[in-house]
N, C-alpha and C. Protein backbone atom coordinates (compact mmCIF):
# COMPACT_ATOMS: atom_id res chain seq x y z
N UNK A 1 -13.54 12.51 26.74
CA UNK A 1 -12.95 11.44 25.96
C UNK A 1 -11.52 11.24 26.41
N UNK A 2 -11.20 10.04 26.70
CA UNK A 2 -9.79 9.41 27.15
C UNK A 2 -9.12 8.65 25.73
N UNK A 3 -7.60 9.56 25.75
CA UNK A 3 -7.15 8.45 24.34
C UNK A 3 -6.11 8.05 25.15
N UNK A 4 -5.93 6.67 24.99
CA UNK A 4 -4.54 6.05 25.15
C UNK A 4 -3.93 5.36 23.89
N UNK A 5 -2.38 5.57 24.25
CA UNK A 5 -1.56 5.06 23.63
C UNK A 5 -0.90 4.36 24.27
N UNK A 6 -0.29 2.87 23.37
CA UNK A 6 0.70 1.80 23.72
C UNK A 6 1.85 2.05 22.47
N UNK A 7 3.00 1.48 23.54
CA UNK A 7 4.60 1.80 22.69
C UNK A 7 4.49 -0.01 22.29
N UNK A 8 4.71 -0.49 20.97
CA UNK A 8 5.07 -2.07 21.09
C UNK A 8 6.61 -2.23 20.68
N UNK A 9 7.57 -2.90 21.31
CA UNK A 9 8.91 -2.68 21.14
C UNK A 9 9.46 -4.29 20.79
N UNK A 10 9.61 -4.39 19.23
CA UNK A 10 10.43 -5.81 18.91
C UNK A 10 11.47 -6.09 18.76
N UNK A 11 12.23 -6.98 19.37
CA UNK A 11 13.51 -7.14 19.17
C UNK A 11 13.47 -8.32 18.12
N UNK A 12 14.73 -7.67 17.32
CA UNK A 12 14.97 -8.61 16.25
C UNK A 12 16.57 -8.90 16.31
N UNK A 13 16.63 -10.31 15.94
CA UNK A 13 17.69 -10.72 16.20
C UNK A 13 18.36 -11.35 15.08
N UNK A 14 19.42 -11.17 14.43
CA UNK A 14 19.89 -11.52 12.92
C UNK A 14 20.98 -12.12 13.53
N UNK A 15 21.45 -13.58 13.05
CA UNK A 15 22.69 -14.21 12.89
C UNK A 15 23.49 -13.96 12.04
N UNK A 16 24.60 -13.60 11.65
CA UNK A 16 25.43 -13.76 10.46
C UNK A 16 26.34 -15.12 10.73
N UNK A 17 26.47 -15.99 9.37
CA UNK A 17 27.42 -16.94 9.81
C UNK A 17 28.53 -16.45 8.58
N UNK A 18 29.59 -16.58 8.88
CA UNK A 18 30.39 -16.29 8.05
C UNK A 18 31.09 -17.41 7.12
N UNK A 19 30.99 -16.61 5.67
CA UNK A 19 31.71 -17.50 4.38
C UNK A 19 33.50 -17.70 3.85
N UNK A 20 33.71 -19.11 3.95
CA UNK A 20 35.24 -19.54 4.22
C UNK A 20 35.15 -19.90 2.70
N UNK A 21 36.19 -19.54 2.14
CA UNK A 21 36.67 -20.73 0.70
C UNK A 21 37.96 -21.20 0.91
N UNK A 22 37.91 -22.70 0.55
CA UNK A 22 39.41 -23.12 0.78
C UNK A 22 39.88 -23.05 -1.12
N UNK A 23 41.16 -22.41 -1.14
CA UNK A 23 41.49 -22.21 -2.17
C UNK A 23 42.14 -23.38 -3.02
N UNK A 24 41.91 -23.21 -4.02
CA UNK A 24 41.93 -25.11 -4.94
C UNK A 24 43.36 -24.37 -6.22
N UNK A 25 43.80 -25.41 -6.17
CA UNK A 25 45.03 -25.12 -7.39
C UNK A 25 44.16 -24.89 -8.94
N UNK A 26 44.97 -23.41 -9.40
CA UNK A 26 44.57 -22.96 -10.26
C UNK A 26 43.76 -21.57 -9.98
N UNK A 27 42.93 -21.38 -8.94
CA UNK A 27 42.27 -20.84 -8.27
C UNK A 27 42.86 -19.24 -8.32
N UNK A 28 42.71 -18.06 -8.40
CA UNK A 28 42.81 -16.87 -8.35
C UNK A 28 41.98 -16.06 -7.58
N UNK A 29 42.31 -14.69 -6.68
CA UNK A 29 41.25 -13.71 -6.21
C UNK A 29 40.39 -13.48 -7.21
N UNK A 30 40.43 -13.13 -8.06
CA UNK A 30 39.22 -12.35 -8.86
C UNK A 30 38.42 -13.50 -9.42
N UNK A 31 38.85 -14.88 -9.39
CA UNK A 31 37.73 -15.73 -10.04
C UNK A 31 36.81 -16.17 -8.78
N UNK A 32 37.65 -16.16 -7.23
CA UNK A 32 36.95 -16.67 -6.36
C UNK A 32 36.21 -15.36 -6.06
N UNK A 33 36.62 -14.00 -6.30
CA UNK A 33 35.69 -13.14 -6.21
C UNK A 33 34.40 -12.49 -7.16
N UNK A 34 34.25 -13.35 -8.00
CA UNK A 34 33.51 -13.08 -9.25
C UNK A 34 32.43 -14.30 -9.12
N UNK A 35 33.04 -15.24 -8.32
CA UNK A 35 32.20 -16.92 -8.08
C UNK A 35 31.03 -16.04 -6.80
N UNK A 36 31.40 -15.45 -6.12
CA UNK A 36 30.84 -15.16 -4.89
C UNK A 36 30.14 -13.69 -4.82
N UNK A 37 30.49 -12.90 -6.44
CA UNK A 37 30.24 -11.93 -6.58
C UNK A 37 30.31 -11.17 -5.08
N UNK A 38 31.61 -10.76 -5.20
CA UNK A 38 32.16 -9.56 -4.27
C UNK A 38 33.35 -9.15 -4.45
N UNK A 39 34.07 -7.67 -4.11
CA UNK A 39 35.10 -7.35 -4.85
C UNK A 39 36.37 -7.97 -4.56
N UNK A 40 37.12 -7.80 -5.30
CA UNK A 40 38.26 -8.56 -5.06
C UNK A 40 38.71 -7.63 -3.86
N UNK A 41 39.07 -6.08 -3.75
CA UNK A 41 39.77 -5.59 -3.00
C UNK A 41 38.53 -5.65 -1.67
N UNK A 42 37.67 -6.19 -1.23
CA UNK A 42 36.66 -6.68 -0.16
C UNK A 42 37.94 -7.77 0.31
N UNK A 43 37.73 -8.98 -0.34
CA UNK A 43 38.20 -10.41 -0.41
C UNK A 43 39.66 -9.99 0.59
N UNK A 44 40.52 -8.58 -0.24
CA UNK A 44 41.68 -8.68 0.30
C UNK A 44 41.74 -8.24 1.91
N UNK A 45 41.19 -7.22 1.97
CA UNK A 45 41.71 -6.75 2.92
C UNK A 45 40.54 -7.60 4.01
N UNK A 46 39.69 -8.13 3.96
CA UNK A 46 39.14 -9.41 5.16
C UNK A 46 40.12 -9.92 5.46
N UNK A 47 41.04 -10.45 4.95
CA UNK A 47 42.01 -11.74 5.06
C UNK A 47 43.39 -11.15 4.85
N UNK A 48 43.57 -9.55 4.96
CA UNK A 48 45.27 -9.34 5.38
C UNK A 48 45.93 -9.40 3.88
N UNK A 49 45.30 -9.53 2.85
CA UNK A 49 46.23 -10.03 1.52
C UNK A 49 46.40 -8.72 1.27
N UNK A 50 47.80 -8.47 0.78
CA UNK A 50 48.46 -6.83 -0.06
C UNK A 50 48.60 -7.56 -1.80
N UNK A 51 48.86 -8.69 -1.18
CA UNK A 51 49.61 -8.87 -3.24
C UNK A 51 48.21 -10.26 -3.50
N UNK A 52 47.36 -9.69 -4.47
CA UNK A 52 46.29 -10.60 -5.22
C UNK A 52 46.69 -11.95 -5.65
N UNK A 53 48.04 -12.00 -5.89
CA UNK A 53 48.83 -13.00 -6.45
C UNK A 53 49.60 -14.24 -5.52
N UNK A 54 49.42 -14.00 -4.18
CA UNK A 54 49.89 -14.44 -3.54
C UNK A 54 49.21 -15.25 -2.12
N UNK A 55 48.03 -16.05 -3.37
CA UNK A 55 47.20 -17.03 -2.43
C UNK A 55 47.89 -17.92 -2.57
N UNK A 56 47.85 -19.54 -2.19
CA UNK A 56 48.19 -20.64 -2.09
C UNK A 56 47.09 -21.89 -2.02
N UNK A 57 47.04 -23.14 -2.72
CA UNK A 57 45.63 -23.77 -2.60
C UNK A 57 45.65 -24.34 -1.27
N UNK A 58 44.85 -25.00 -0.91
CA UNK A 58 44.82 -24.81 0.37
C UNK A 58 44.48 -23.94 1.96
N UNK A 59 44.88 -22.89 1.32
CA UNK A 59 44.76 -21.53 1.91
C UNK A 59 43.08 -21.06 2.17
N UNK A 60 42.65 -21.16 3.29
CA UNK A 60 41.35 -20.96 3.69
C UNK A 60 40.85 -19.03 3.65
N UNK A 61 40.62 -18.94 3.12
CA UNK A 61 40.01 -17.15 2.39
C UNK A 61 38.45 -16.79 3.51
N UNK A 62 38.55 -15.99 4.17
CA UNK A 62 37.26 -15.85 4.53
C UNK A 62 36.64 -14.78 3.43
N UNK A 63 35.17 -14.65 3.10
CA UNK A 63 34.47 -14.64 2.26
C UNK A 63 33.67 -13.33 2.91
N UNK A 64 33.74 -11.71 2.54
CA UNK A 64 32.94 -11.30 2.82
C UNK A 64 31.31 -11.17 2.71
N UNK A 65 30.29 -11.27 3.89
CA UNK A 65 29.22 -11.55 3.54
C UNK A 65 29.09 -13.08 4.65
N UNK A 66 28.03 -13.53 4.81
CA UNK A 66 27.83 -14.65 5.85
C UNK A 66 27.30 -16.01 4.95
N UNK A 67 27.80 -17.19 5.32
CA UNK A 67 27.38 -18.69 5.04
C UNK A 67 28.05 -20.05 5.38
N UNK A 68 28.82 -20.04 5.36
CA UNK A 68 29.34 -21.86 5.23
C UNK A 68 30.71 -21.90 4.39
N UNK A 69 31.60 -23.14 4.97
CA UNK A 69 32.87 -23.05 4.41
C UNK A 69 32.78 -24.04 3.21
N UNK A 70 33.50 -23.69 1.56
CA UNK A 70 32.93 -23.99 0.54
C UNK A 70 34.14 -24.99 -0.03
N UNK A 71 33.91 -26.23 -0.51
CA UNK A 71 34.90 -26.84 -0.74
C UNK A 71 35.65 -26.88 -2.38
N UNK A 72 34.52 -26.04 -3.39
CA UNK A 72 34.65 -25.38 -4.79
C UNK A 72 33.67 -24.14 -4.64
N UNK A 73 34.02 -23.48 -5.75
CA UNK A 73 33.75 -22.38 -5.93
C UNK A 73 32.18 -22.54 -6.52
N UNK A 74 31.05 -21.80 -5.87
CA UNK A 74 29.40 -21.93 -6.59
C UNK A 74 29.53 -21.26 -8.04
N UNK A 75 28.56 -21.78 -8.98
CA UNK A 75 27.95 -21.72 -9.68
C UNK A 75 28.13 -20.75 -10.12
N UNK A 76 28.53 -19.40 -11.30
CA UNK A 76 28.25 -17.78 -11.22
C UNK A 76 27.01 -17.81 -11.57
N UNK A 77 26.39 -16.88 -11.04
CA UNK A 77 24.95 -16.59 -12.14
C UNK A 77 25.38 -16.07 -13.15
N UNK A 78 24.33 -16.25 -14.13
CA UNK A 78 24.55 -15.95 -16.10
C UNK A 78 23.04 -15.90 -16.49
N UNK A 79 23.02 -14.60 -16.87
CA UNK A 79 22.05 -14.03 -17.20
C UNK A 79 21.53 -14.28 -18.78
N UNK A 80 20.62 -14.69 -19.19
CA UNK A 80 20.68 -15.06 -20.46
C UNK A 80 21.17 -14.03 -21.71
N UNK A 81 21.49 -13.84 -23.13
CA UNK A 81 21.92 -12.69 -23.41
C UNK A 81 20.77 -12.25 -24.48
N UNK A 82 20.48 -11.27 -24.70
CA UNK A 82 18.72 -10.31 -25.25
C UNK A 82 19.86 -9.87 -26.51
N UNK A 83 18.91 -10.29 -27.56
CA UNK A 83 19.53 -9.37 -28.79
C UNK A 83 18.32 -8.72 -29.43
């Protein structure tokens, strides 16, 4: 009796595109990081920020995590509340 074996080898290939927010007056780290659910201290150190306080609107934020540059902040999810 002859056994053979075959190796099958797949390459997989993943894009990441990366997520921009342009920052809007009024706008804060922790709300644009709570919109995008990710941490604020993520948010900072992607983009060089030491002081949380010291965005500007206008100011283009890259977004850890991959997608598209956002011209408001998405939707939060909200979970309904169970009593």
């Amino acid at each position: 009796m002859i056994t053979a074996s075959t190796t099958t080898t797949l390459l997989i290939t993943t894009t990441t595109v990366q997520k921009y927010y342009i920052v809007k007056k009024g706008d804060t780290l922790g709300k644009i990081a709570k919109a995008f659910q990710v941490r604020l201290a993520d948010i900072m150190a992607v983009n060089g920020i030491t002081n949380a306080d010291s965005i500007q609107a206008g100011q283009e934020l890259q977004i850890p995590t991959g997608a598209v540059v956002y011209n408001t902040l998405p939707t939060p999810v909200t979970t309904p509340a169970t009593t």
